[in-house]
Every structure is written in C-alpha cells, then in structure tokens.
Protein backbone atom coordinates (compact mmCIF):
# COMPACT_ATOMS: atom_id res chain seq x y z
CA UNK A 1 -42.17 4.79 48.06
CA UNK A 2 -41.06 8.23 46.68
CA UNK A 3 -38.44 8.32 44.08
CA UNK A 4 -37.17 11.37 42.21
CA UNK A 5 -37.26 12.78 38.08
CA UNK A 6 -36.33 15.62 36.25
CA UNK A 7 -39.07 17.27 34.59
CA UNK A 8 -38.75 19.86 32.15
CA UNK A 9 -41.44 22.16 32.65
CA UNK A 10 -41.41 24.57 30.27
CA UNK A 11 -38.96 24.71 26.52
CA UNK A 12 -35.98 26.68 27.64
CA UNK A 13 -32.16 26.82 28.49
CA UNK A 14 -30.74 24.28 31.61
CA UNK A 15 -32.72 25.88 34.18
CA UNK A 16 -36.04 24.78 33.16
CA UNK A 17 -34.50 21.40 34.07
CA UNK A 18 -36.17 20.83 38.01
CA UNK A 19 -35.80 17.63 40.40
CA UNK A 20 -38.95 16.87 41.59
CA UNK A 21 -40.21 14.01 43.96
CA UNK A 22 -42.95 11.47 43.16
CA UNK A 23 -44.42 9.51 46.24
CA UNK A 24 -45.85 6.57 44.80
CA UNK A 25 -43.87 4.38 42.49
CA UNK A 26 -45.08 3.93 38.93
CA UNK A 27 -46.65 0.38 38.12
CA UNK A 28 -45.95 -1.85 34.97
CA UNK A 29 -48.74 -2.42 32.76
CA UNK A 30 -49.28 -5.36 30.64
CA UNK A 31 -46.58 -6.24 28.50
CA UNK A 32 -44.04 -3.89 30.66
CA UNK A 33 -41.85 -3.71 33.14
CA UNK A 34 -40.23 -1.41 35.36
CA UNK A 35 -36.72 -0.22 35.38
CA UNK A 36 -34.39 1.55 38.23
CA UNK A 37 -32.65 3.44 35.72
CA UNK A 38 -28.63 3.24 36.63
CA UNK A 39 -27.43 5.34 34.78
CA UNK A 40 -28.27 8.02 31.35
CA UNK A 41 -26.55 10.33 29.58
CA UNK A 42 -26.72 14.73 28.23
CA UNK A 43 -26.34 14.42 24.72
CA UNK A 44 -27.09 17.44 22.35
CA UNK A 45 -29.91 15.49 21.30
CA UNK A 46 -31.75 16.24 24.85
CA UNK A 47 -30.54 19.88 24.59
CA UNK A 48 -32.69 19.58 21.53
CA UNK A 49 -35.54 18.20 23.15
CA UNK A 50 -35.66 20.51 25.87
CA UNK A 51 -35.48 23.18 24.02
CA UNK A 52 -38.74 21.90 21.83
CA UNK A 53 -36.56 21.95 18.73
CA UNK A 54 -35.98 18.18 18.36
CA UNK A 55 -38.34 16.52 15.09
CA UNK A 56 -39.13 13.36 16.74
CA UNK A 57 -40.51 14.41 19.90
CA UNK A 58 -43.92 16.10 20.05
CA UNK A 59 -44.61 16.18 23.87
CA UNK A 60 -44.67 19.42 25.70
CA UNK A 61 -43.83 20.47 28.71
CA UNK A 62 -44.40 18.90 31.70
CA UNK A 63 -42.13 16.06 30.32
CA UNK A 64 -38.98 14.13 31.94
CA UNK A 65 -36.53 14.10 29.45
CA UNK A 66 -33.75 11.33 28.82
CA UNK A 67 -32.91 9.79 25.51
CA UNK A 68 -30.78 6.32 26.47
CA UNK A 69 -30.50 4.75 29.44
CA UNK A 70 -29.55 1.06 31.47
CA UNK A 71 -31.02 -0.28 34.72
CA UNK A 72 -31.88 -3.11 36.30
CA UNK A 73 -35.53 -4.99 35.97
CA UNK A 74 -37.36 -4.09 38.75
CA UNK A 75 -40.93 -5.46 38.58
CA UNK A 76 -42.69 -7.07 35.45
CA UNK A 77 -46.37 -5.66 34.41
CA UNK A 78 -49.19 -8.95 33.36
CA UNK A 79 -48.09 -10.85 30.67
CA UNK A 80 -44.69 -9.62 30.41
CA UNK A 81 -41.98 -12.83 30.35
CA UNK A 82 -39.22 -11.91 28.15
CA UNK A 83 -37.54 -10.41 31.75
CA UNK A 84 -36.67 -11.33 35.11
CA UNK A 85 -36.13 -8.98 38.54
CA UNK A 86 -32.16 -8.26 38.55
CA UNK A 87 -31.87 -8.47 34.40
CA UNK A 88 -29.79 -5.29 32.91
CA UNK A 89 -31.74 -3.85 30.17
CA UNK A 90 -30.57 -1.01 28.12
CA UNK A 91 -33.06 1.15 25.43
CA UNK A 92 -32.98 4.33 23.21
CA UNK A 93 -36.21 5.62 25.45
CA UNK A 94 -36.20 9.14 23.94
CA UNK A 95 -37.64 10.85 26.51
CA UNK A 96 -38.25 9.43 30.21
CA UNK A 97 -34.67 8.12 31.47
CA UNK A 98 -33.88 10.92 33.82
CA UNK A 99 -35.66 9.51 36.58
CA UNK A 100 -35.13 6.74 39.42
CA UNK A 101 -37.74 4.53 37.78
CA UNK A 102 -39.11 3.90 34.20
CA UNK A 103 -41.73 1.50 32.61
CA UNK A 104 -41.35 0.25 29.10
CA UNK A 105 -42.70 -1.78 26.98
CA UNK A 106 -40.53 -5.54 27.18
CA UNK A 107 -40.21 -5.83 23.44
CA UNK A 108 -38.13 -2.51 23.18
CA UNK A 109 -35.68 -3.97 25.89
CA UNK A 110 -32.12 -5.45 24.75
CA UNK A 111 -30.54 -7.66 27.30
CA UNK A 112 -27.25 -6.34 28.63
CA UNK A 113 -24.20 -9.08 28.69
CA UNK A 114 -22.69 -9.71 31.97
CA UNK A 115 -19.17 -9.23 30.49
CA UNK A 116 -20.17 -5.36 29.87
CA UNK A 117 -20.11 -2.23 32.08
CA UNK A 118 -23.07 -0.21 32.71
CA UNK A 119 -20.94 2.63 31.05
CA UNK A 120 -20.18 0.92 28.29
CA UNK A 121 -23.53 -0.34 27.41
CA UNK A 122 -24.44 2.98 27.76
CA UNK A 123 -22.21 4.63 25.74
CA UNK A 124 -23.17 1.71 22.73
CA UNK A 125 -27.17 2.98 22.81
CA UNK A 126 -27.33 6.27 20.85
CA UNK A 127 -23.49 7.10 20.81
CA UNK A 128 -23.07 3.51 19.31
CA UNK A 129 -25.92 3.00 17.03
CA UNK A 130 -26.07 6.31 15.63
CA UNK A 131 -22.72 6.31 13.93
CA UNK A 132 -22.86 1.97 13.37
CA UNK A 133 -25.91 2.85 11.27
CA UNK A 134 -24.81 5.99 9.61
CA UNK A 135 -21.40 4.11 8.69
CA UNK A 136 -22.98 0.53 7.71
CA UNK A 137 -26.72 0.95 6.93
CA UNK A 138 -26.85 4.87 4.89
CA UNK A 139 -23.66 5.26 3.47
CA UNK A 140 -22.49 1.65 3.46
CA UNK A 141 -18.64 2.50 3.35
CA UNK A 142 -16.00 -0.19 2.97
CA UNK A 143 -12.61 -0.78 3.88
CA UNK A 144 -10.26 1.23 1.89
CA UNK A 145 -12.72 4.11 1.80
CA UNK A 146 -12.34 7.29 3.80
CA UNK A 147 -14.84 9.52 5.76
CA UNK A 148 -14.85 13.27 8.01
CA UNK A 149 -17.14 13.84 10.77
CA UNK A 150 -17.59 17.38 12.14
CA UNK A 151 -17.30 17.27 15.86
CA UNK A 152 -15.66 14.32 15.92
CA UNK A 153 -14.43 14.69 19.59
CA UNK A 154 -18.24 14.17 20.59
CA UNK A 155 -19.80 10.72 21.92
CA UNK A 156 -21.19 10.15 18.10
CA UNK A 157 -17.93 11.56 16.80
CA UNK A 158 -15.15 9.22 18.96
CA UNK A 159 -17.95 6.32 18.12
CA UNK A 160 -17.84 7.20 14.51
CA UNK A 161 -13.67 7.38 14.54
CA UNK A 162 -13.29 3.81 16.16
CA UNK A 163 -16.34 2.24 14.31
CA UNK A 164 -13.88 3.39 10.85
CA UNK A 165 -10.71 2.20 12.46
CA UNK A 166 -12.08 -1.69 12.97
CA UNK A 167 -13.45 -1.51 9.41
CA UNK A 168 -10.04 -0.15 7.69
CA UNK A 169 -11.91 3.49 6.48
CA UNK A 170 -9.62 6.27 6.53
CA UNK A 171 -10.73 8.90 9.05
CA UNK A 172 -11.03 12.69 9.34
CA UNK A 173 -12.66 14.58 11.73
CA UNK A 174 -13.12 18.38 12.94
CA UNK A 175 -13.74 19.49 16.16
CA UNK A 176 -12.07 22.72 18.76
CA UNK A 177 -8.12 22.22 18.87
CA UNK A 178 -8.84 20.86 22.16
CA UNK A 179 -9.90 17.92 21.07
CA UNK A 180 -7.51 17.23 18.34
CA UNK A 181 -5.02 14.76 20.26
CA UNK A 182 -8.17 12.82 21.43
CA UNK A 183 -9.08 12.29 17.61
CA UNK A 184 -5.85 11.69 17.10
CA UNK A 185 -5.65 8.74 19.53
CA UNK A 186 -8.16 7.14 17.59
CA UNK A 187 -6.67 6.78 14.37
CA UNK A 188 -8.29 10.04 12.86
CA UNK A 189 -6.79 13.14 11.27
CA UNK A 190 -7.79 15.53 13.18
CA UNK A 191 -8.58 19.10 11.42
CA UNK A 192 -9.54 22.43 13.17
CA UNK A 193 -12.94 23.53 13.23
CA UNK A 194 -14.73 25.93 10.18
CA UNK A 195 -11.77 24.81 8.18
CA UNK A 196 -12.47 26.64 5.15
CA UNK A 197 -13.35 24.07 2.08
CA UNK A 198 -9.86 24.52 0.57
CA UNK A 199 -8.00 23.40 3.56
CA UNK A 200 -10.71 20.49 3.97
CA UNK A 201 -9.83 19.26 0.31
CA UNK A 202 -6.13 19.67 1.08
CA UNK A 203 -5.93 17.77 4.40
CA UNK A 204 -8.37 15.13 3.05
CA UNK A 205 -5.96 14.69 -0.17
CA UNK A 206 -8.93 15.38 -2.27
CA UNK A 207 -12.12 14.72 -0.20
CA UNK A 208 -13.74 11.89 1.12
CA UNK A 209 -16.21 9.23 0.26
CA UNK A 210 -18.97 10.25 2.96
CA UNK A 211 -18.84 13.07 5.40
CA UNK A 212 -21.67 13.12 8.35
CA UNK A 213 -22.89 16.37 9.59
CA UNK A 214 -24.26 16.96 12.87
CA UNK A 215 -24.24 20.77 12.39
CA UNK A 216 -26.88 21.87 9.66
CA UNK A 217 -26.92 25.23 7.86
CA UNK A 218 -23.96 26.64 6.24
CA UNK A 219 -22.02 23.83 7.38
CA UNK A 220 -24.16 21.30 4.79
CA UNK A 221 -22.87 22.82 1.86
CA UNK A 222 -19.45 23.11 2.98
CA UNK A 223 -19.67 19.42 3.65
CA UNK A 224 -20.98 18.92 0.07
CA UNK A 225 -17.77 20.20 -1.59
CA UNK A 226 -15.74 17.87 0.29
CA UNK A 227 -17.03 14.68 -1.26
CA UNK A 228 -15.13 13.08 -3.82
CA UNK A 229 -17.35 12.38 -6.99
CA UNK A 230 -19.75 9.70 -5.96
CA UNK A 231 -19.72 10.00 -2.21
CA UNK A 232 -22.31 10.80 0.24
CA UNK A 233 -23.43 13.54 2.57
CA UNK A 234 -25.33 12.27 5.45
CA UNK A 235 -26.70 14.92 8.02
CA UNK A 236 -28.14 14.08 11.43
CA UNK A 237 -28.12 17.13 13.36
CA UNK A 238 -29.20 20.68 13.45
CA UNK A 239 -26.70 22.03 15.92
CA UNK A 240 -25.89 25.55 14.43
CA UNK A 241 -29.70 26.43 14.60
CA UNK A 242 -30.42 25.25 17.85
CA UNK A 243 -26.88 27.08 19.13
CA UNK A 244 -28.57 30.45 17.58
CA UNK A 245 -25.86 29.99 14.74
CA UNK A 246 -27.91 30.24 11.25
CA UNK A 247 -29.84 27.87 9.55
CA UNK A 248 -33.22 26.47 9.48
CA UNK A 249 -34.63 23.00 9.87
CA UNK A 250 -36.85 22.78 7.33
CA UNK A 251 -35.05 24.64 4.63
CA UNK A 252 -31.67 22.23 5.79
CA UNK A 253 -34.11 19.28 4.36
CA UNK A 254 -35.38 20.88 1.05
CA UNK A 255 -31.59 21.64 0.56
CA UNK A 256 -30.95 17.94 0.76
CA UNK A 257 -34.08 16.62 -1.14
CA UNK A 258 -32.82 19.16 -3.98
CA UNK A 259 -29.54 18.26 -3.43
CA UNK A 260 -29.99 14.64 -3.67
CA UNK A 261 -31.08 15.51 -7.64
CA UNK A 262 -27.73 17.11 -8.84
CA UNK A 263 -26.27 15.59 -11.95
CA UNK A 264 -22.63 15.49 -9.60
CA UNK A 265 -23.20 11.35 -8.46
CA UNK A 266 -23.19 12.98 -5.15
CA UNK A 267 -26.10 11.47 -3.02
CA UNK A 268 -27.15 13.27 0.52
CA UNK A 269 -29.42 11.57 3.33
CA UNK A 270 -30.76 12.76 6.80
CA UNK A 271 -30.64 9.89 9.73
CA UNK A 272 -31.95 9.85 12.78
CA UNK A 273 -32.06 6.92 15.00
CA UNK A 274 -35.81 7.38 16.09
CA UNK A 275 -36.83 7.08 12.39
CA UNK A 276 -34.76 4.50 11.88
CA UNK A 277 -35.99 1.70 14.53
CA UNK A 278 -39.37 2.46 13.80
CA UNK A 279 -38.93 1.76 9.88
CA UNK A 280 -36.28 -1.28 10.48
CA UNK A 281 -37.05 -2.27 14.58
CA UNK A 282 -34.86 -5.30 13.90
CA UNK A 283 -32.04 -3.47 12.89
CA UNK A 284 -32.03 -1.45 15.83
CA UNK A 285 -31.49 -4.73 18.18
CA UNK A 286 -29.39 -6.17 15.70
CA UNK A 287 -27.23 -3.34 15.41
CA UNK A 288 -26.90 -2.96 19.74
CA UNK A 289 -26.10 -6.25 19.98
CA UNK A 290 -23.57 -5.93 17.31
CA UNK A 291 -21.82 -3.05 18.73
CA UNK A 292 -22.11 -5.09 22.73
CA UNK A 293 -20.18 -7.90 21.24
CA UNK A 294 -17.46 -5.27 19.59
CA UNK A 295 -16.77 -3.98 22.94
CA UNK A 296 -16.46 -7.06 24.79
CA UNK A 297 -14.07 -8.10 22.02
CA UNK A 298 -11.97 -5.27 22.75
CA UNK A 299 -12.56 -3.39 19.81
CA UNK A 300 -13.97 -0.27 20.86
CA UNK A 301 -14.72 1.61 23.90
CA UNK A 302 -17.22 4.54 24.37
CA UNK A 303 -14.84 7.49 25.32
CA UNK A 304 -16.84 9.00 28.90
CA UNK A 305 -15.86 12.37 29.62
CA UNK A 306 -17.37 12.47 32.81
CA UNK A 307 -19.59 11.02 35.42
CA UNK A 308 -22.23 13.45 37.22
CA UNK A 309 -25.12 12.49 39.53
CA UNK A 310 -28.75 13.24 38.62
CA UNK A 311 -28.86 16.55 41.01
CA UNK A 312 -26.05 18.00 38.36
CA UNK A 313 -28.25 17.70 35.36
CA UNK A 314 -28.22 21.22 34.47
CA UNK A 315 -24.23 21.80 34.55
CA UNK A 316 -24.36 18.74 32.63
CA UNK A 317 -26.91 20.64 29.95
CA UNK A 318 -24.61 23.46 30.03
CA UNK A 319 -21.56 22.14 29.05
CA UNK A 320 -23.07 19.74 26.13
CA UNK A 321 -24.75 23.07 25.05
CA UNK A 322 -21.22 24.71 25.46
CA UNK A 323 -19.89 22.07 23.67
CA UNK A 324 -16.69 21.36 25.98
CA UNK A 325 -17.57 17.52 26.54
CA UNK A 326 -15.16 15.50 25.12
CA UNK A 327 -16.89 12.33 24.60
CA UNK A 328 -19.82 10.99 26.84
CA UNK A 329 -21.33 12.96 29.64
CA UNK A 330 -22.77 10.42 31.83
CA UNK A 331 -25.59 11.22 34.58
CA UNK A 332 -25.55 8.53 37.20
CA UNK A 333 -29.22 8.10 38.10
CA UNK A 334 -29.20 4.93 41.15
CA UNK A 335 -26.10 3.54 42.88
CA UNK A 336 -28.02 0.64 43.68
C-alpha cells in the first residue's frame, strides 16, 4: 500500500522540503507499533532541524522531519501489548512525524484521553511540555512570582502565558505589536519587541523573577539585566542565529556556563525537551499527562493559528521562519 512523507533531502530553506511516495508500508518491529499519524505541527524547532542547525539531531539528509505528532495505533510489532488497533497515541518523535505512517517504540507512547481533541493533544506535546517544564521543573516559580517570555505570541509563548495564569505568576511577554492583544487575552503584559532594557525594567516594575529566551545572542544578555536579584535566565532557543541575526551557539552556552558563576544570585540554565526526557523519561509522561488533564479541566487551551494539509508543508516552513504564526501551525497529516 503506498503512503506518502516529506523528506528533507538536503539542509536548506522550505524548498528542500519534497513529498515523496513510499509503496510498501513500513512494519513494526518488536516492541513497536505503527502509527497513521493524524496530525503534526511547523514549529521553529523543525526549521532548526532542517536547516542542520538543531543540537539534538545528528541525522543528515535524506531524513523526514517532524518533531510531535498524534495518530491512531495501526498495527502492533511482536511483543508489543501496552496498545491496541484504534488507541490515540501522542509522542515528542523529533524527527519522523511528517509522514502518513510512523513506527515507534510502545514505551515512548502516552495514551490520549477520549475527552481531548487531536488538536489539543497536539498542541500539549512540545508547545505544552516545553514551557510546563521550563516553568515547574528549571526555574520552579511560585505563585506570587512574575516571569517575561520573548515571543510570547508563539505556541511555547501562549503555553508559557496560560501555564503562569493557572499558577498565579505575573506575566510579561514580547513579541511584534501584532500579537500584543493575543498576549493580552491571556493575562500577560504584553511589551513590543527589542524593547530596550530600560523600558523592560520599567514595564516589568523592576524586572522579573525568571525570563525564558528562545532567541540567543544579544538577546541573552539583555534578558540578564531584567532579572530581579535572585532570579533566573533560562534559554531554549537559538532563533537570532538560525534567522542570520548574530550570535553563535556555542559561544551562547559558554556565556551561560560563565554566567551562571557571577557573584549577582542570578542563576542561568539552557532546556531543551530532548535532553530532558532522556535524563528524567518519567517526567516527560508525567508532565503530558499533567498538562492532558489541565485542558480537559478547562484550564488551558493550545492557541492554533492555523490548520494546513501535509502538501502545504513548505508555506507552513515559511511563515514559522517568517515568524507571522500566532500560536500553533498545525499540518494535518490523515483525515482518517
């Protein structure tokens, strides 16, 4: 039976990203099943990956790309059991979810509640953990506390904002003007992009107690100044690099290590999500299942910008590269 991928066949810009058909259908092997993926997501984190520039992934090209993704058990490989035929599985895959049809290994699977959309289930995988972790697990704020997120009218940004509204943290986040009544909406101050530090300290009445910054470079020590004495700068992104913008990867980490030493109280960190399920795996499905039972409470809601089909996967690059997505830019993979 032929089903279709993306494959990125060489590091690039959107149009290295090419459909291409497979005729036979790939088979489970032990311990795995197969998944019709439903539906996955562009996130800057696959504009990093297809552009070869993202730390945790070390393929090269050919590759299918694909970071997150839910579907629907399809077959089960020998000795797999946790799963049945017609169970909705979600899973941070990395790479791999821009195709019809995935295999994974079981254990890596969470369960998807009934009471949950695909799009919402979605939109809790690296949109949801990311900031979840960032907020309870590295900088451990508390109610009362306040916090500023740069690009704040992303999927990790709008996840970030709500995650801090249903723990009673004060908010603050930067992003285009576009975005600002969007922050707004969630209970955030919004303030304008490359805000010089002055008007950072102002609006925040002082700074904050942790600011997280997806951006890297000149941005980082920007961020640093807005902490009040104590706080914490966590980064988990290298955006201004990979944009062409200044900065450097590895020097963005020494500044942090060194950083991390200063006599100030101010501590720094650098998350990423792949790093941290393979150190803490149960945190990981802890944390998802967490986050599934917030949203069928009511308490938050992914914001989705969009919905595009697979075919549209390099308009969909484009305008996460662009930066223009307000929220979560959904690819829909299967209708059925």
């Amino acid at each position: 039976m032929p089903w279709t991928r993306v494959r990125v066949n060489a590091f690039g810009g959107p149009e290295v990203l090419e459909l291409e058909t497979v005729p036979d259908l790939p088979q489970p092997g032990a311990r795995e099943v197969r998944v019709r993926v439903r539906v996955t997501s562009a996130a800057f984190t696959d504009v990093m990956i297809r552009k070869g520039m993202y730390p945790d992934v070390k393929e090269k090209p050919p590759f299918t790309p694909g970071y997150d993704m839910v579907g629907i058990v399809d077959a089960t490989g020998p000795g797999a059991t946790r799963f049945r035929a017609g169970d909705r599985v979600a899973d941070l895959t990395t790479i791999g979810a821009y195709a019809d049809y995935i295999c994974l290994p079981e254990d890596r699977l969470t369960l998807v509640p009934k009471q949950i959309s695909e799009l919402d289930a979605l939109g809790m995988i690296l949109s949801g953990v990311t900031p979840y972790q960032m907020l309870h697990r590295v900088a451990k704020l508390k109610a009362g506390q306040s916090l500023m997120i740069h690009g704040a009218g992303g999927a990790v940004g709008t996840g970030m904002l709500q995650l801090a509204r249903d723990a009673g943290i004060t908010a603050f986040g930067t992003d285009v003007s576009a975005k600002h009544d969007l922050i707004a909406s969630l209970g955030a101050t919004p303030i304008v992009a490359d805000a010089s530090e002055a008007a950072v300290i102002e609006a925040t009445g002082g700074g904050v107690d942790a600011v997280f910054d997806p951006l890297g470079g000149e941005s980082l020590s920007h961020s640093l100044h807005a902490l009040k004495p104590g706080g914490m700068l966590v980064a988990f992104g290298f955006q201004n690099e990979v944009l062409g913008r200044g900065g450097s990867i590895p020097l963005d980490f020494v500044k942090l290590k060194l950083w991390d030493w200063l006599p100030n109280g101010n501590a720094t960190a650098f998350y990423s999500i792949g790093a941290m399920r393979r150190r803490h795996p149960d945190w990981f499905r802890e944390d998802l299942a967490m986050l599934f039972t917030l949203v069928a409470e009511g308490r938050i809601a992914p914001v989705v910008a969009e919905v595009l089909p697979l075919d549209q996967v390099r308009e969909a690059h484009g305008r996460v590269e662009a930066g223009t997505v307000a929220g979560k830019l959904v690819l829909q993979v299967s209708e059925r």
